[in-house]
N, C-alpha and C. Protein backbone atom coordinates (compact mmCIF):
# COMPACT_ATOMS: atom_id res chain seq x y z
N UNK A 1 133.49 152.36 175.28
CA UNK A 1 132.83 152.42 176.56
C UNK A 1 131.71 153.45 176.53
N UNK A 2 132.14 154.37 176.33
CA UNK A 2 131.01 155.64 176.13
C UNK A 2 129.87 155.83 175.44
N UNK A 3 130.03 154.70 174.06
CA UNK A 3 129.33 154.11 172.87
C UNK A 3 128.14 153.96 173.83
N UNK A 4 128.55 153.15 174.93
CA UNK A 4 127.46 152.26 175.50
C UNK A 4 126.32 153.07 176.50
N UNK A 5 126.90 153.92 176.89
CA UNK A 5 125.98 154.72 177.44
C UNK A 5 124.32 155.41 176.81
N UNK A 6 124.50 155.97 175.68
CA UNK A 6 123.15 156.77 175.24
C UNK A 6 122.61 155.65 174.97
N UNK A 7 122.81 154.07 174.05
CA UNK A 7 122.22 152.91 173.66
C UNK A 7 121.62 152.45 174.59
N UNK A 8 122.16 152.01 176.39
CA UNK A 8 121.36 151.48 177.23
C UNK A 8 120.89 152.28 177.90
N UNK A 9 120.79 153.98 178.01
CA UNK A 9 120.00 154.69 178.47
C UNK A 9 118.55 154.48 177.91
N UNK A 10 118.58 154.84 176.67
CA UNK A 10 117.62 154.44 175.51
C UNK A 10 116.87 153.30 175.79
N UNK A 11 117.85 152.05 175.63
CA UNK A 11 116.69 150.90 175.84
C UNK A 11 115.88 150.90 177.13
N UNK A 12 116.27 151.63 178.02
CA UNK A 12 115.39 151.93 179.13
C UNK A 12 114.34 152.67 179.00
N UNK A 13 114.55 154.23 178.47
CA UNK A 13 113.89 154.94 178.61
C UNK A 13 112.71 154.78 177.49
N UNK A 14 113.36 153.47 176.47
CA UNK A 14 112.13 153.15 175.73
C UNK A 14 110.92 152.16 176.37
N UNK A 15 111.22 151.51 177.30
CA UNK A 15 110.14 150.89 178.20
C UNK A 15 110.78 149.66 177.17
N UNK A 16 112.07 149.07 176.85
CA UNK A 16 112.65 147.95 176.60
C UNK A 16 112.27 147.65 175.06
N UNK A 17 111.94 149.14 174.36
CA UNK A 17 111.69 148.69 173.03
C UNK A 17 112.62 147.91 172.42
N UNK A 18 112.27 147.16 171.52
CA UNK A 18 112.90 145.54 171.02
C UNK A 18 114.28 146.41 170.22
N UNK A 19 113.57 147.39 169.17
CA UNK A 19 115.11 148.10 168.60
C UNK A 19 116.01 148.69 169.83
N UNK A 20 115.13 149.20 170.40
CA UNK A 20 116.59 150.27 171.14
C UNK A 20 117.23 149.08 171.90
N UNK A 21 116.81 147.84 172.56
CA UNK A 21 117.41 146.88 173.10
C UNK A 21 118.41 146.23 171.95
N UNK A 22 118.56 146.13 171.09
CA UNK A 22 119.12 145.47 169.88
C UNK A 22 120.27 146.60 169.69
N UNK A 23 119.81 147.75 170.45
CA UNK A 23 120.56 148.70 170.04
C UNK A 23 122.00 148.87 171.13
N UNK A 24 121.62 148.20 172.09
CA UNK A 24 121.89 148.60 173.33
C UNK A 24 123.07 146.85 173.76
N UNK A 25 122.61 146.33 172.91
CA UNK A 25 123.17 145.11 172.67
C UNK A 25 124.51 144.91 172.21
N UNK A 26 124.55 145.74 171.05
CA UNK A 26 125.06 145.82 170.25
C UNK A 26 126.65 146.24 170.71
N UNK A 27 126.22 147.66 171.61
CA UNK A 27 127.03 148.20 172.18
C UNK A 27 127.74 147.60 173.12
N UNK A 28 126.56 147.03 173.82
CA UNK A 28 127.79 146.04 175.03
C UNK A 28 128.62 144.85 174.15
N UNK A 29 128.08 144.70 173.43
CA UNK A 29 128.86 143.17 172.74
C UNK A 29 130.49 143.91 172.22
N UNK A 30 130.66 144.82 172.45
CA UNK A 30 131.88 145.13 172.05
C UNK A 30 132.57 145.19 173.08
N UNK A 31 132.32 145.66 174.68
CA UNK A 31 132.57 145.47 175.98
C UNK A 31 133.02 144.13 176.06
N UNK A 32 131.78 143.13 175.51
CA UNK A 32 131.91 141.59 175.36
C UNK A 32 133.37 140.88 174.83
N UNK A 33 133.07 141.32 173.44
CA UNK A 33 134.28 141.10 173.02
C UNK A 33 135.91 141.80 173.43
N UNK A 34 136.10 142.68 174.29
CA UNK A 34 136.58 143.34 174.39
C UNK A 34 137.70 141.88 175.81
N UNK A 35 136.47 141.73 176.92
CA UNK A 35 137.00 141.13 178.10
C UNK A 35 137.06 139.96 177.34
N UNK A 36 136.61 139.18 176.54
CA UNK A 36 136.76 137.93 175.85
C UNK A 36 138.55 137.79 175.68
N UNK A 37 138.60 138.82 174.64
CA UNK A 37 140.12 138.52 174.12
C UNK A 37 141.05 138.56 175.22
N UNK A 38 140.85 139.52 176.01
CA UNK A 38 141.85 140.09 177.25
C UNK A 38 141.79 138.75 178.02
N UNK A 39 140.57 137.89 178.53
CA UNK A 39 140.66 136.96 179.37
C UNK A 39 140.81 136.95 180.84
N UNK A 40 141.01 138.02 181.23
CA UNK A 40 141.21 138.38 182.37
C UNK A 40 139.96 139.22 182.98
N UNK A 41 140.27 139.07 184.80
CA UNK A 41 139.12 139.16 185.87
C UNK A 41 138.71 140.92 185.87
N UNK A 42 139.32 142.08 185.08
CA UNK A 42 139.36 143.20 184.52
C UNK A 42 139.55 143.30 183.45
N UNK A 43 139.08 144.83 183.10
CA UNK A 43 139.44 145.60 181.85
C UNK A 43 141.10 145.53 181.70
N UNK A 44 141.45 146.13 182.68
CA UNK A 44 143.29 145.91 182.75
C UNK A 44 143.91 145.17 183.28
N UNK A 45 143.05 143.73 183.67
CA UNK A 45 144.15 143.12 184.16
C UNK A 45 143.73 141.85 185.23
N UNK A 46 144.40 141.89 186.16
CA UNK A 46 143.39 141.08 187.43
C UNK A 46 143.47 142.43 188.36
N UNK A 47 143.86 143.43 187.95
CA UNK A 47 143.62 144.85 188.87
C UNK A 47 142.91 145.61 188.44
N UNK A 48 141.81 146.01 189.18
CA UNK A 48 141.01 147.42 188.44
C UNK A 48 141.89 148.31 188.11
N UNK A 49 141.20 149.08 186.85
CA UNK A 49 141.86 150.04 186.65
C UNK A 49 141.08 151.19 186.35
N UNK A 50 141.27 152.00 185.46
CA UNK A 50 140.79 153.54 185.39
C UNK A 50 139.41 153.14 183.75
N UNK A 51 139.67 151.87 183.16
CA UNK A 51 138.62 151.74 182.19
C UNK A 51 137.75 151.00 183.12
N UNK A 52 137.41 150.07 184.08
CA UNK A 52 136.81 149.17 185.14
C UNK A 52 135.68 150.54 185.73
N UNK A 53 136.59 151.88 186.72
CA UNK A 53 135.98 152.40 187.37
C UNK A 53 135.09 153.31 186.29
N UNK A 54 134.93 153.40 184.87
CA UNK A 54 134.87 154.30 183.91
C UNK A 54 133.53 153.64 183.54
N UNK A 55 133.35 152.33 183.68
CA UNK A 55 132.12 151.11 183.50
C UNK A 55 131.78 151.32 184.75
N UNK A 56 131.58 151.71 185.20
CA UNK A 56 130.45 151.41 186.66
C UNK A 56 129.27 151.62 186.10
N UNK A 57 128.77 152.46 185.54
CA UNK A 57 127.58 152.28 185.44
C UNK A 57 126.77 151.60 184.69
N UNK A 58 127.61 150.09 184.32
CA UNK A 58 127.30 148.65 183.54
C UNK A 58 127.01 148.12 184.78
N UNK A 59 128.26 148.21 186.10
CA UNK A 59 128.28 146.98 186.53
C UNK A 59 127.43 147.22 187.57
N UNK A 60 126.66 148.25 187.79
CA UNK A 60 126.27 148.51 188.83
C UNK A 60 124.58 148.93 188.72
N UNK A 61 124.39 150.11 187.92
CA UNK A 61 123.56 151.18 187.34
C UNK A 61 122.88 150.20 186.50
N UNK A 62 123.18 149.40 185.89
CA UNK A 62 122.23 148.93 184.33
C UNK A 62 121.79 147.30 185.07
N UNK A 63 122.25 146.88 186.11
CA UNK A 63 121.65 145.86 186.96
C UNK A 63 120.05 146.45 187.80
N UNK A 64 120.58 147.85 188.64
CA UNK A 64 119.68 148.24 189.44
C UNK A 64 117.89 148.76 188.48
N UNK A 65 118.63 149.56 187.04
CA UNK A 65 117.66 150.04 185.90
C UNK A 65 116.70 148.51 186.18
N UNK A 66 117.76 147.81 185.64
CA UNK A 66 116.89 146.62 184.83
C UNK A 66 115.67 146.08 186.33
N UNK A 67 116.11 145.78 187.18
CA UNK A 67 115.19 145.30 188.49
C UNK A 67 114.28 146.56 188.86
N UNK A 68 114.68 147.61 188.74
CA UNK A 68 113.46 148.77 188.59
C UNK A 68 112.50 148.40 187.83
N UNK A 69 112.75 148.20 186.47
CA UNK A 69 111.76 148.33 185.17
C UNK A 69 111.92 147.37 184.88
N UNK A 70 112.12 145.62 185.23
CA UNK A 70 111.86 144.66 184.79
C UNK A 70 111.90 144.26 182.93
N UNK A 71 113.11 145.08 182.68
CA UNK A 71 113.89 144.64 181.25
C UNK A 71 114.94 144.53 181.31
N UNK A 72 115.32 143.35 180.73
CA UNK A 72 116.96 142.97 180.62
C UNK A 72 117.29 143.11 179.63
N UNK A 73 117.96 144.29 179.78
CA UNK A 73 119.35 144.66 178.84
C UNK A 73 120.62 143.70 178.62
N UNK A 74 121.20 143.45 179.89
CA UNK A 74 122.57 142.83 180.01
C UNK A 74 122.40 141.55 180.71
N UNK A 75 121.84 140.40 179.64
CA UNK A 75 121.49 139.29 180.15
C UNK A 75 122.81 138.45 180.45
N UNK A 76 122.61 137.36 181.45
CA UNK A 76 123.88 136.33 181.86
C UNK A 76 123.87 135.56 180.00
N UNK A 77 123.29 135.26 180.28
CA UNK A 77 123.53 134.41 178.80
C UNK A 77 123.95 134.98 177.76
N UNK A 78 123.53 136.41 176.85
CA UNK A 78 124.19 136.74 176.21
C UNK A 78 125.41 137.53 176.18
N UNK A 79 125.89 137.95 177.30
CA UNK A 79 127.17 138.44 177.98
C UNK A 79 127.56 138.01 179.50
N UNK A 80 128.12 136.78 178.96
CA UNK A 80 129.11 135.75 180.22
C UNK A 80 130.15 136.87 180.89
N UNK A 81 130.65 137.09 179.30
CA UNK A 81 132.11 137.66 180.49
C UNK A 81 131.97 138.92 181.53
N UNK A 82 131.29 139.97 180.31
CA UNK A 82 130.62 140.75 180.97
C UNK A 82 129.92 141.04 182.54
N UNK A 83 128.98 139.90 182.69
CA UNK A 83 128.44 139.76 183.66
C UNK A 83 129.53 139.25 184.69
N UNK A 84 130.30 138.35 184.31
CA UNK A 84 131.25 138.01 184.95
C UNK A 84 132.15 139.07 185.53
N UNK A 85 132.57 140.04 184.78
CA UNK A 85 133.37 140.85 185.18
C UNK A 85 132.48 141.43 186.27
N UNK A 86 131.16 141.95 185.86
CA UNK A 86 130.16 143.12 186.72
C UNK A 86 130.66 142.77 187.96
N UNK A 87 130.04 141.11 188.31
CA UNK A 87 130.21 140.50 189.74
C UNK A 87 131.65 140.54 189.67
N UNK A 88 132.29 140.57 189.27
CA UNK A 88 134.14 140.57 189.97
C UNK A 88 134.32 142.01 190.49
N UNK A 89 133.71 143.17 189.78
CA UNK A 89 133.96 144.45 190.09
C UNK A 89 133.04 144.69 191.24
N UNK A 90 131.67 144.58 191.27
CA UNK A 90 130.87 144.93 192.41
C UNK A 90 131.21 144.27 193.96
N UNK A 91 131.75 143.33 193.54
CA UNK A 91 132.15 142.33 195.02
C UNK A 91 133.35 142.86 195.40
N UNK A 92 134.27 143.46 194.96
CA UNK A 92 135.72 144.48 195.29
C UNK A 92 135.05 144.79 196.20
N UNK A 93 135.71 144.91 197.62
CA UNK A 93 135.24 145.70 198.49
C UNK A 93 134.96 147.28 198.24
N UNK A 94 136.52 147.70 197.82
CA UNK A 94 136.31 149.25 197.54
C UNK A 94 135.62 150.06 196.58
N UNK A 95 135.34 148.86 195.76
CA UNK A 95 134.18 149.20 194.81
C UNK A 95 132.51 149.58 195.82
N UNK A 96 132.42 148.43 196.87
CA UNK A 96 131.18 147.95 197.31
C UNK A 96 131.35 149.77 198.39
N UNK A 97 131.89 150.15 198.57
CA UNK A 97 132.41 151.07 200.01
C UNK A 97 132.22 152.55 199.10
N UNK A 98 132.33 152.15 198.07
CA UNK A 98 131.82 153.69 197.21
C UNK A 98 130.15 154.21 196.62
N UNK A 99 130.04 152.61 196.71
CA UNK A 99 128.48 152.72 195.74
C UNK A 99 127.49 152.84 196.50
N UNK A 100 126.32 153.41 196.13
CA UNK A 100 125.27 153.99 196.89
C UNK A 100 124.24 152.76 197.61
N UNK A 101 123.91 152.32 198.23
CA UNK A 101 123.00 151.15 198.66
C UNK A 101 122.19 151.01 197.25
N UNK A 102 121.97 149.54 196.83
CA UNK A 102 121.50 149.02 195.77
C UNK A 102 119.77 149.17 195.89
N UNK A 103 118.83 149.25 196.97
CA UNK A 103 117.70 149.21 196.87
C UNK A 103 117.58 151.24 196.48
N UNK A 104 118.30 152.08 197.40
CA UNK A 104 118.46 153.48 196.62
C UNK A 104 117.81 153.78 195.30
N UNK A 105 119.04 153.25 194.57
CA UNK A 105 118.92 153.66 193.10
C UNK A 105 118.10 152.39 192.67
N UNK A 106 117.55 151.86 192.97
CA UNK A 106 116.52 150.71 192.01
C UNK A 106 115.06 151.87 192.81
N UNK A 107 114.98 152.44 194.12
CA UNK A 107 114.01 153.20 194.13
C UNK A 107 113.95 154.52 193.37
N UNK A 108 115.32 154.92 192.89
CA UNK A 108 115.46 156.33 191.92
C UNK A 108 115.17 155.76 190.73
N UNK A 109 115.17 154.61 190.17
CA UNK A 109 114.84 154.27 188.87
C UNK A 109 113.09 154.18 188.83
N UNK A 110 112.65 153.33 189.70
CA UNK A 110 111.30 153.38 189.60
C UNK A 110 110.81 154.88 189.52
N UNK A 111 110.80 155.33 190.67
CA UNK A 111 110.26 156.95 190.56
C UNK A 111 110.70 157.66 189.19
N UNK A 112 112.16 157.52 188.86
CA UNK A 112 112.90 158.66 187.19
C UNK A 112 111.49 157.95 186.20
N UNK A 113 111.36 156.70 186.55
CA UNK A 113 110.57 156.16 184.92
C UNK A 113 109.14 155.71 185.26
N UNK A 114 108.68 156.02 186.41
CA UNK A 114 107.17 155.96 186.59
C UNK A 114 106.81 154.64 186.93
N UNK A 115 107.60 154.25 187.64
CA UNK A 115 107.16 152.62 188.17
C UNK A 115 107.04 152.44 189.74
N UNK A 116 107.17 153.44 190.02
CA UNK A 116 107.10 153.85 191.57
C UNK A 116 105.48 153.56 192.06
């Protein structure tokens, strides 16, 4: 999980350079494979758990980046489940009741990376 963090920081802060995206890929595809085998609507289960709330800032943060700065990192097509999960976790209510309004942080991303 943690893997994934400095990789898709990176592919951002590279303005979507092709390596650091490859790089950043890479990392989620293990996330990928991870919900693949499990099969299920969570990390632990059909219940969030403590690895689910530990990814927020996949399911939440690396959606808002990407519509800031118009690069996709975490495409539907090359991570189904993934994405799948994102929307199973963001639509939780108590997920939705914690997180900051979505136009917010897509305006903190523009301004952090100069697209404001």
């Amino acid at each position: 999980m943690f893997q994934c963090f400095p990789a898709v920081v990176t592919a951002f802060s590279s303005n979507g350079e092709e390596q650091a995206v490859a790089e950043a890929h890479e990392a989620l595809q293990f996330l990928e494979n991870k919900l693949e085998v499990k099969g299920s609507k969570f990390f632990g289960g059909d219940n969030i758990n403590l690895v689910d709330i530990s990814a927020t800032f996949i399911a939440f943060w690396v959606g808002a980046a990407e519509e800031a700065l118009g690069i996709e990192v975490m495409s539907k097509h090359k991570f189904p489940k993934l994405t799948e999960w994102s929307d199973n976790y963001i639509n939780c209510q108590a997920v939705k009741d914690s997180l900051p309004p979505r136009e917010n942080v897509v305006a903190y991303f523009k301004k952090l990376f100069g697209k404001a």
